[in-house]
N, C-alpha and C. Protein backbone atom coordinates (compact mmCIF):
# COMPACT_ATOMS: atom_id res chain seq x y z
N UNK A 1 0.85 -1.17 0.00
CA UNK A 1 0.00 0.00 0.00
C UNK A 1 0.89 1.23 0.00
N UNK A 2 0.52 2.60 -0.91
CA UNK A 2 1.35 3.48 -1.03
C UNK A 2 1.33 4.35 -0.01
N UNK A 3 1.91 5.24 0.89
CA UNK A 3 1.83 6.31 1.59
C UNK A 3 0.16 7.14 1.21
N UNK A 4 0.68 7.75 -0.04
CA UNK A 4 -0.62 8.38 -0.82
C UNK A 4 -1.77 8.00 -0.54
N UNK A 5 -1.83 5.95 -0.86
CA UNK A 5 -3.25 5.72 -0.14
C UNK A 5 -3.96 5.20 1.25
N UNK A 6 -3.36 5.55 2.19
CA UNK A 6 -3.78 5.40 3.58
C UNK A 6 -4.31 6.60 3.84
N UNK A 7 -5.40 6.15 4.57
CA UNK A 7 -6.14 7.02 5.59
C UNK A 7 -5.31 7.51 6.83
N UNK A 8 -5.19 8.94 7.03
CA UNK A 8 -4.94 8.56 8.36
C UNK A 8 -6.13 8.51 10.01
N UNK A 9 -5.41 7.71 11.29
CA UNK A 9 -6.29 7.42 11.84
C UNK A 9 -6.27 8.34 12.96
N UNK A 10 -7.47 9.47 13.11
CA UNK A 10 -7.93 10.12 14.19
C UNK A 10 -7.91 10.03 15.27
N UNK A 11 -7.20 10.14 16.33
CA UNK A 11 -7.23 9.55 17.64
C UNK A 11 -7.95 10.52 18.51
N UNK A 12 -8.52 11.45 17.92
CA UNK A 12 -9.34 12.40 19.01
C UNK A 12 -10.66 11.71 19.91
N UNK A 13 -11.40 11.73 20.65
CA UNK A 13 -12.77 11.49 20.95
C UNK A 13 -13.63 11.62 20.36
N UNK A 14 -13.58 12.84 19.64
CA UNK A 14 -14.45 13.46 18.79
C UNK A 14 -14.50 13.71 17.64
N UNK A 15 -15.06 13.82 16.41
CA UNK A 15 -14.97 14.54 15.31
C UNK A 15 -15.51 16.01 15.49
N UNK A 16 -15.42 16.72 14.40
CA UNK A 16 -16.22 17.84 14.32
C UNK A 16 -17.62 17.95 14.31
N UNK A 17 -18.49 17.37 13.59
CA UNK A 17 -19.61 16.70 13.58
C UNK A 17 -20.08 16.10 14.74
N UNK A 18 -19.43 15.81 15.67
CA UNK A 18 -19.63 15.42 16.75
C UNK A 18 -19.22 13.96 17.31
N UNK A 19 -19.31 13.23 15.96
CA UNK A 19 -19.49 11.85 15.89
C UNK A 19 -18.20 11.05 16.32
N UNK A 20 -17.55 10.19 16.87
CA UNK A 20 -16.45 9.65 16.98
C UNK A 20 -15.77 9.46 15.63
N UNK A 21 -14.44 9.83 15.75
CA UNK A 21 -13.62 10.32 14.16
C UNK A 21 -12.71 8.08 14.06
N UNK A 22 -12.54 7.86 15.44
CA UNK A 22 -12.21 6.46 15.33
C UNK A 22 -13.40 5.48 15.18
N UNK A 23 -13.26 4.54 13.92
CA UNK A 23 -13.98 3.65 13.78
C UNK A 23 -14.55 2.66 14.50
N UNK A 24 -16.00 2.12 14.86
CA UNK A 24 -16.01 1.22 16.07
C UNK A 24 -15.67 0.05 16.29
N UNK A 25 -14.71 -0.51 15.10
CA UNK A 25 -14.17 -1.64 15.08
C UNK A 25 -12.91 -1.25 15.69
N UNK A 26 -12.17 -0.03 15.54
CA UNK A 26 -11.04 0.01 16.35
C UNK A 26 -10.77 0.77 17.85
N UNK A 27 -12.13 1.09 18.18
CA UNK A 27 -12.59 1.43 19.41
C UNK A 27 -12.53 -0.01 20.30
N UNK A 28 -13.43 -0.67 19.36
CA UNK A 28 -13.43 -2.28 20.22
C UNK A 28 -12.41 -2.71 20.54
N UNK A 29 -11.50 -2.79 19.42
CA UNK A 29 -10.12 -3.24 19.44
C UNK A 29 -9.21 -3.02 20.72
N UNK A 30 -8.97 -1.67 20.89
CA UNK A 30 -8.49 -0.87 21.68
C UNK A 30 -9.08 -0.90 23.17
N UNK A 31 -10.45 -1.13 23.37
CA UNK A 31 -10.85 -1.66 24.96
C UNK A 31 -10.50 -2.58 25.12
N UNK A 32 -10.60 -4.16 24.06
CA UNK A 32 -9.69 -5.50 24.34
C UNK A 32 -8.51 -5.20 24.91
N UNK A 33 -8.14 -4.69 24.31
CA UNK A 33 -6.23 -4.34 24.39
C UNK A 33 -6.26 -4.07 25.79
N UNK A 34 -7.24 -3.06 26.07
CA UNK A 34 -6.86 -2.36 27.30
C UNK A 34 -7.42 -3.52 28.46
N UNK A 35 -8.03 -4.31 28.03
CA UNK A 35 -8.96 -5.21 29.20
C UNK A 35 -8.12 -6.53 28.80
N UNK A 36 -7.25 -6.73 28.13
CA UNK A 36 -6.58 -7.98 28.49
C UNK A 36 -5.34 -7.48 29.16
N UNK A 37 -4.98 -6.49 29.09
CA UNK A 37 -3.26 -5.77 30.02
C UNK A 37 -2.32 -6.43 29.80
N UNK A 38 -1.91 -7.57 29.86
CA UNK A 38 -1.12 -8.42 29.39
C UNK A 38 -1.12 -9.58 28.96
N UNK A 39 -0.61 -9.74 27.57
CA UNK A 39 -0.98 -10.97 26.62
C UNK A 39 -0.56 -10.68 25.20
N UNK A 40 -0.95 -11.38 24.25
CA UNK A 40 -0.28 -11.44 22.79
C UNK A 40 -1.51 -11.85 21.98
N UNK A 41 -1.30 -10.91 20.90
CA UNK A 41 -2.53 -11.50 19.74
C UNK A 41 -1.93 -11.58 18.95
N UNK A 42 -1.94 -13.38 18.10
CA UNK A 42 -0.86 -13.75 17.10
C UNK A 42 -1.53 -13.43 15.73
N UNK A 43 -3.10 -13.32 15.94
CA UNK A 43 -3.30 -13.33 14.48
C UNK A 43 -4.26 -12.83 14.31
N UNK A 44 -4.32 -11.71 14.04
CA UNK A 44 -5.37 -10.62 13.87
C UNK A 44 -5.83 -10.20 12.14
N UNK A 45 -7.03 -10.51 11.95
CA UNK A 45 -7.44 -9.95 10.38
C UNK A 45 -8.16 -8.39 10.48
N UNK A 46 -7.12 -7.80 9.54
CA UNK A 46 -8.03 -6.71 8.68
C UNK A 46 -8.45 -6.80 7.77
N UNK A 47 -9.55 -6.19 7.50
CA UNK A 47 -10.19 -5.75 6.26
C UNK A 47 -10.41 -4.56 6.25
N UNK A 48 -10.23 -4.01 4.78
CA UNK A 48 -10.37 -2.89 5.20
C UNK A 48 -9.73 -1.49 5.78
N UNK A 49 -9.29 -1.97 6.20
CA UNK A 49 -8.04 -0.80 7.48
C UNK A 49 -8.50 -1.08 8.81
N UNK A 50 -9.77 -2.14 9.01
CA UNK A 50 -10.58 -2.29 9.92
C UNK A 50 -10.14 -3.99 11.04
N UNK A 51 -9.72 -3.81 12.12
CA UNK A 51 -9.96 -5.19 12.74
C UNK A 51 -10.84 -5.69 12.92
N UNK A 52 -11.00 -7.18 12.36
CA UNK A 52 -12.04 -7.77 12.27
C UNK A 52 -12.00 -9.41 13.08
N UNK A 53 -11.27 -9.62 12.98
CA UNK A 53 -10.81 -11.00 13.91
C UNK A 53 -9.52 -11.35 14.52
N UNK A 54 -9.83 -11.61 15.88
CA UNK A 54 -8.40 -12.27 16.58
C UNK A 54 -8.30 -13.73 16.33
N UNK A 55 -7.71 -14.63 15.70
CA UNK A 55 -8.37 -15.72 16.39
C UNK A 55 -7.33 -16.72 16.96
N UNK A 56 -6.21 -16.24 17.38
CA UNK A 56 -6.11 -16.56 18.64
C UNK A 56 -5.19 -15.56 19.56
N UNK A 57 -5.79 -15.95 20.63
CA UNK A 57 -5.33 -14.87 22.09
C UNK A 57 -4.93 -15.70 23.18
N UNK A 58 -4.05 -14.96 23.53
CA UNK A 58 -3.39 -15.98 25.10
C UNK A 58 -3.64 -14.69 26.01
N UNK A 59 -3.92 -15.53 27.52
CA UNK A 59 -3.69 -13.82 28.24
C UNK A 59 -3.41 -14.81 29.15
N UNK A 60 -2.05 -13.77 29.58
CA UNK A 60 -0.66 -13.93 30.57
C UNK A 60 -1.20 -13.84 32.19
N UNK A 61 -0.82 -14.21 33.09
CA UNK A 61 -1.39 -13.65 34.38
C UNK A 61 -0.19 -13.36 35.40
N UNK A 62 -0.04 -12.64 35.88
CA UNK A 62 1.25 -12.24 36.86
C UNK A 62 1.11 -12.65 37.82
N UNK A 63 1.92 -13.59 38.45
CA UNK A 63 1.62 -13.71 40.03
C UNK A 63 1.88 -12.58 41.26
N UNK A 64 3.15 -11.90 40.39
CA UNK A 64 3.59 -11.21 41.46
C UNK A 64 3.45 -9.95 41.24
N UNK A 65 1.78 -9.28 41.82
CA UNK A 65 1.32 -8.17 41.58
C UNK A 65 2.01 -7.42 42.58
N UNK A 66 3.31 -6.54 42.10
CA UNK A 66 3.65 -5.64 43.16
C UNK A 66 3.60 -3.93 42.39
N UNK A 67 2.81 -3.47 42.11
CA UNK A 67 2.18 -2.66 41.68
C UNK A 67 0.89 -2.01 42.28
């Protein structure tokens, strides 16, 4: 894919319009991320520019929560 044709991706909250400027497939994305905290996603499909499937996920667990 060329420079020329990528979108770029909005990271504001908001658009102007009001409407969220990030897509809700990568909104979703991005709460996973944040709600697994630690772990690895080996194989993730886009379409699109869009995430559309993990399909598979490991999530790590720490024993030694010293934080």
């Amino acid at each position: 894919m060329s420079e020329a044709s990528r979108q770029p991706i909005v990271l504001s909250s908001a658009a102007a319009d009001g409407e969220h400027a990030l897509p809700s497939a990568w909104r979703e994305f991005i709460r996973y991320c944040r709600e697994l905290r630690h772990g690895e996603i080996e194989r993730l499909s886009i379409q699109d520019g869009l995430p559309v499937l993990a399909e598979v996920t490991k999530k790590k667990v720490k024993f030694n929560r010293d934080h």
